[in-house]
Protein backbone atom coordinates (compact mmCIF):
# COMPACT_ATOMS: atom_id res chain seq x y z
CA UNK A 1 76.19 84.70 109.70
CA UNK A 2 78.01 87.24 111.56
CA UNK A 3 81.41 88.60 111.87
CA UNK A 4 82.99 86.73 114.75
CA UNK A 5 85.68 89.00 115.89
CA UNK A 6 86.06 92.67 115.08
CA UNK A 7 90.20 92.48 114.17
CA UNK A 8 90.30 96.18 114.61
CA UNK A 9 88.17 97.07 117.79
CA UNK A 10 91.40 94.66 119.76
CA UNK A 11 94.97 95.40 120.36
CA UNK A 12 96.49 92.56 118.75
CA UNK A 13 94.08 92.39 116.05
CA UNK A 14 94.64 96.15 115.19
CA UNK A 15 98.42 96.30 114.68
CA UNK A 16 98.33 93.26 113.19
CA UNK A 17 95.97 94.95 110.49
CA UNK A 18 97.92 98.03 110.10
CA UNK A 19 101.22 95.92 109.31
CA UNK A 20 99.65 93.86 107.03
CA UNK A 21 98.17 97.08 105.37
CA UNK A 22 101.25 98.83 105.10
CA UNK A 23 103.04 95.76 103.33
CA UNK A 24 100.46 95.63 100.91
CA UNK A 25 102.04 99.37 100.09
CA UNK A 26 104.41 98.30 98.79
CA UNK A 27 102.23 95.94 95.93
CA UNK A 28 99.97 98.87 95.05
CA UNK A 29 102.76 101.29 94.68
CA UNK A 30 104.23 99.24 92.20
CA UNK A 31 103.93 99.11 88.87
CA UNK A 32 101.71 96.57 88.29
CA UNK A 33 98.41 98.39 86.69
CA UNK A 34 96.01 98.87 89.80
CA UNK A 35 93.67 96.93 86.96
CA UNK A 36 95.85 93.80 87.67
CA UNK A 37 96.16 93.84 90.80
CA UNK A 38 92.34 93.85 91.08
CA UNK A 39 91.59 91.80 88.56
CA UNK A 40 94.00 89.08 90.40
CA UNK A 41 92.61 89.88 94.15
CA UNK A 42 88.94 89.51 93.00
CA UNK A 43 90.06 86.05 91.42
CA UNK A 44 91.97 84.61 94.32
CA UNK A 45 88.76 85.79 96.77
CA UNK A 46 86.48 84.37 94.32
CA UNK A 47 88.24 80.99 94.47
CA UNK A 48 88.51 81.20 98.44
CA UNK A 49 85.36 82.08 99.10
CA UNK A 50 85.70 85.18 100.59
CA UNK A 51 82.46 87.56 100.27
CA UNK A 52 84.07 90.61 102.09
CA UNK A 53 87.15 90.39 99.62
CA UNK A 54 85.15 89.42 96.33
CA UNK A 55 82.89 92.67 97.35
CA UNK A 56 85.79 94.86 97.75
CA UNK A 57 87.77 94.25 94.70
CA UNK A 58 85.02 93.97 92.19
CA UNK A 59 83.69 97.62 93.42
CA UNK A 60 87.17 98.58 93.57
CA UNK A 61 86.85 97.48 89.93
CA UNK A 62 83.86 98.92 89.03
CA UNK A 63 84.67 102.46 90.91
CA UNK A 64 88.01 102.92 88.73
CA UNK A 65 85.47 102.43 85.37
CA UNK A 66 85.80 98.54 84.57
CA UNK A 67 82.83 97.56 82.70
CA UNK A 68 80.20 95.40 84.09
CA UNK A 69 80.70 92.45 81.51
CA UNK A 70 85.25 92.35 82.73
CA UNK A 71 83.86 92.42 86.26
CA UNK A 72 81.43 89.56 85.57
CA UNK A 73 83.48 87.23 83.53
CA UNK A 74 86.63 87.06 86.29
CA UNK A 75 85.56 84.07 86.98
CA UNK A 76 84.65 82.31 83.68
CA UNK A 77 88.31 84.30 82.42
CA UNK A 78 89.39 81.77 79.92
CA UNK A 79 85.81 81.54 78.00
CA UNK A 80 85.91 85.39 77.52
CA UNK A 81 87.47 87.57 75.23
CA UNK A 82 87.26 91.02 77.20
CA UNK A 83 91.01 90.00 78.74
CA UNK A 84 94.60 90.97 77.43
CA UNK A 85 97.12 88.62 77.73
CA UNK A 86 98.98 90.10 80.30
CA UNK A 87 95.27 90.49 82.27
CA UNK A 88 95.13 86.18 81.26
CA UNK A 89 98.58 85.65 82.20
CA UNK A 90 98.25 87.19 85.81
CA UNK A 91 94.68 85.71 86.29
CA UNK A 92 96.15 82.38 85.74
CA UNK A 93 99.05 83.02 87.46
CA UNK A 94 96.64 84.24 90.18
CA UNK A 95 94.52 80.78 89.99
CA UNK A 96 97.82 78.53 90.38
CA UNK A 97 98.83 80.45 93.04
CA UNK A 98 95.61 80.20 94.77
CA UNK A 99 95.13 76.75 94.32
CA UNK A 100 98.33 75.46 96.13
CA UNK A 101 96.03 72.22 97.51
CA UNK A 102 94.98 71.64 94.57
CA UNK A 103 97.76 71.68 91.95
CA UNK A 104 100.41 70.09 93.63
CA UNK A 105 103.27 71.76 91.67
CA UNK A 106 101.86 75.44 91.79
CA UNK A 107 102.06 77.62 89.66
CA UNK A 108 103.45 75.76 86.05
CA UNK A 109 106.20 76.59 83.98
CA UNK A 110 103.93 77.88 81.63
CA UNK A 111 102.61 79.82 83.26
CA UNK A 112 105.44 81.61 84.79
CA UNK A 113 106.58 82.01 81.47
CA UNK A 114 103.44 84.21 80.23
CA UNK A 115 103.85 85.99 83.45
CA UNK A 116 107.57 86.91 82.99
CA UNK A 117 106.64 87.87 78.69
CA UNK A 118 104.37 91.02 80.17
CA UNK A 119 106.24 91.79 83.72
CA UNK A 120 109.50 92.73 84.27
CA UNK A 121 110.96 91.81 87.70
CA UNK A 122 109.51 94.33 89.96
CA UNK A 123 106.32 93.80 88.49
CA UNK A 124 106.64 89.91 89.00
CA UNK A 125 107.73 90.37 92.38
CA UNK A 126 104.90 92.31 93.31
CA UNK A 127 102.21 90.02 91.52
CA UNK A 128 104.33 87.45 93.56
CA UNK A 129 103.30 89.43 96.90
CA UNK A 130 100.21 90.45 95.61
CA UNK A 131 98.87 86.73 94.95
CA UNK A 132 100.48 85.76 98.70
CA UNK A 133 98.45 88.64 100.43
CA UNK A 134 95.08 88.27 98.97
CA UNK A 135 94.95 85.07 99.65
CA UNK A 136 96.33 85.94 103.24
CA UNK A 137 93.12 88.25 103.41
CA UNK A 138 91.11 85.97 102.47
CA UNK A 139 91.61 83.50 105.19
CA UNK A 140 91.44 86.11 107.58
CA UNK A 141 88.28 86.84 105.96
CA UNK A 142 86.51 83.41 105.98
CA UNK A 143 87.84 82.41 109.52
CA UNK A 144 86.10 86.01 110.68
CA UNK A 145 82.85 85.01 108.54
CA UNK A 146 83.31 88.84 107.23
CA UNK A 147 80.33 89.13 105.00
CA UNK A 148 80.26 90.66 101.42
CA UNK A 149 78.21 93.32 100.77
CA UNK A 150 79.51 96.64 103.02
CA UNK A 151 82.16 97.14 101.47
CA UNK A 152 82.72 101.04 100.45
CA UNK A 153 84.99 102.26 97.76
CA UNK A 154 88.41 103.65 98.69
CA UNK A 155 87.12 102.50 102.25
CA UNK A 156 90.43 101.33 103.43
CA UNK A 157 92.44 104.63 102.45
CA UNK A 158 94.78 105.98 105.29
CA UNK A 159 95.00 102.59 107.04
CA UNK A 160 98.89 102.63 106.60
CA UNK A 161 100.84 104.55 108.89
């Protein structure tokens, strides 16, 4: 499998990247712990099916000093015991969020409810955005067939304007 269009070697296809980049600022500025936010993007691409996303965010992970065995168990989260439960709360919230198709109501009042005992507003908002963009990525990234496994560290710094 190959990548079938190159979204930054076209016109369209490159602003369209750097917008979506620098809204995405405004999640990783926040104050959600850049943990989280990783920990919730390599879920969401995990559940999509996206190799170039699930490469990027667990070295992302492993590159700020995650262990191996955190990394590994994202997606078996509720049969581990290496998560917090703010980390469980935003996984699942992550998971409900994801799965839209699946779980007709969406994300449960339950939930939302161990979401909103760890965040504050700000924070929820931006796991809000957060959960919306990665799985925004992630379509882009399984319509392109962008394969896992290239994926560099930090590779996406100065994208933003």
């Amino acid at each position: 499998m190959s990548a079938r269009l190159d979204m930054f070697a076209n016109e369209v296809g490159a602003k369209f990247a750097k917008r979506f980049a620098n809204a995405s600022l405004v999640i990783t500025q926040s104050e959600v712990p850049k943990t989280i936010q990783e920990l919730v993007s390599l879920r969401a691409s995990q559940i999509n099916g996206c190799g170039f996303c699930t490469d990027a965010h667990s070295k992302e992970l492993a590159a700020a000093g995650e262990p191996p065995v955190r990394i590994n168990l994202v997606a078996t989260w509720r049969e581990a015991s290496v998560f917090s439960e703010a980390e469980q709360a935003a996984l699942a919230f992550a998971e409900e969020g994801t799965r839209l198709a699946d779980a007709h109501l969406g994300v449960s009042d339950e939930t939302w409810a161990q979401v909103r005992k760890h965040y504050d507003d700000n924070q929820t908002a931006a796991l809000v955005a957060l959960v919306a963009m990665i799985n925004a990525a992630n379509r882009l990234g399984v319509i392109l067939h962008q394969q896992g496994g290239s994926y560099e560290p930090g590779m996406f710094t100065g994208a933003t304007d």
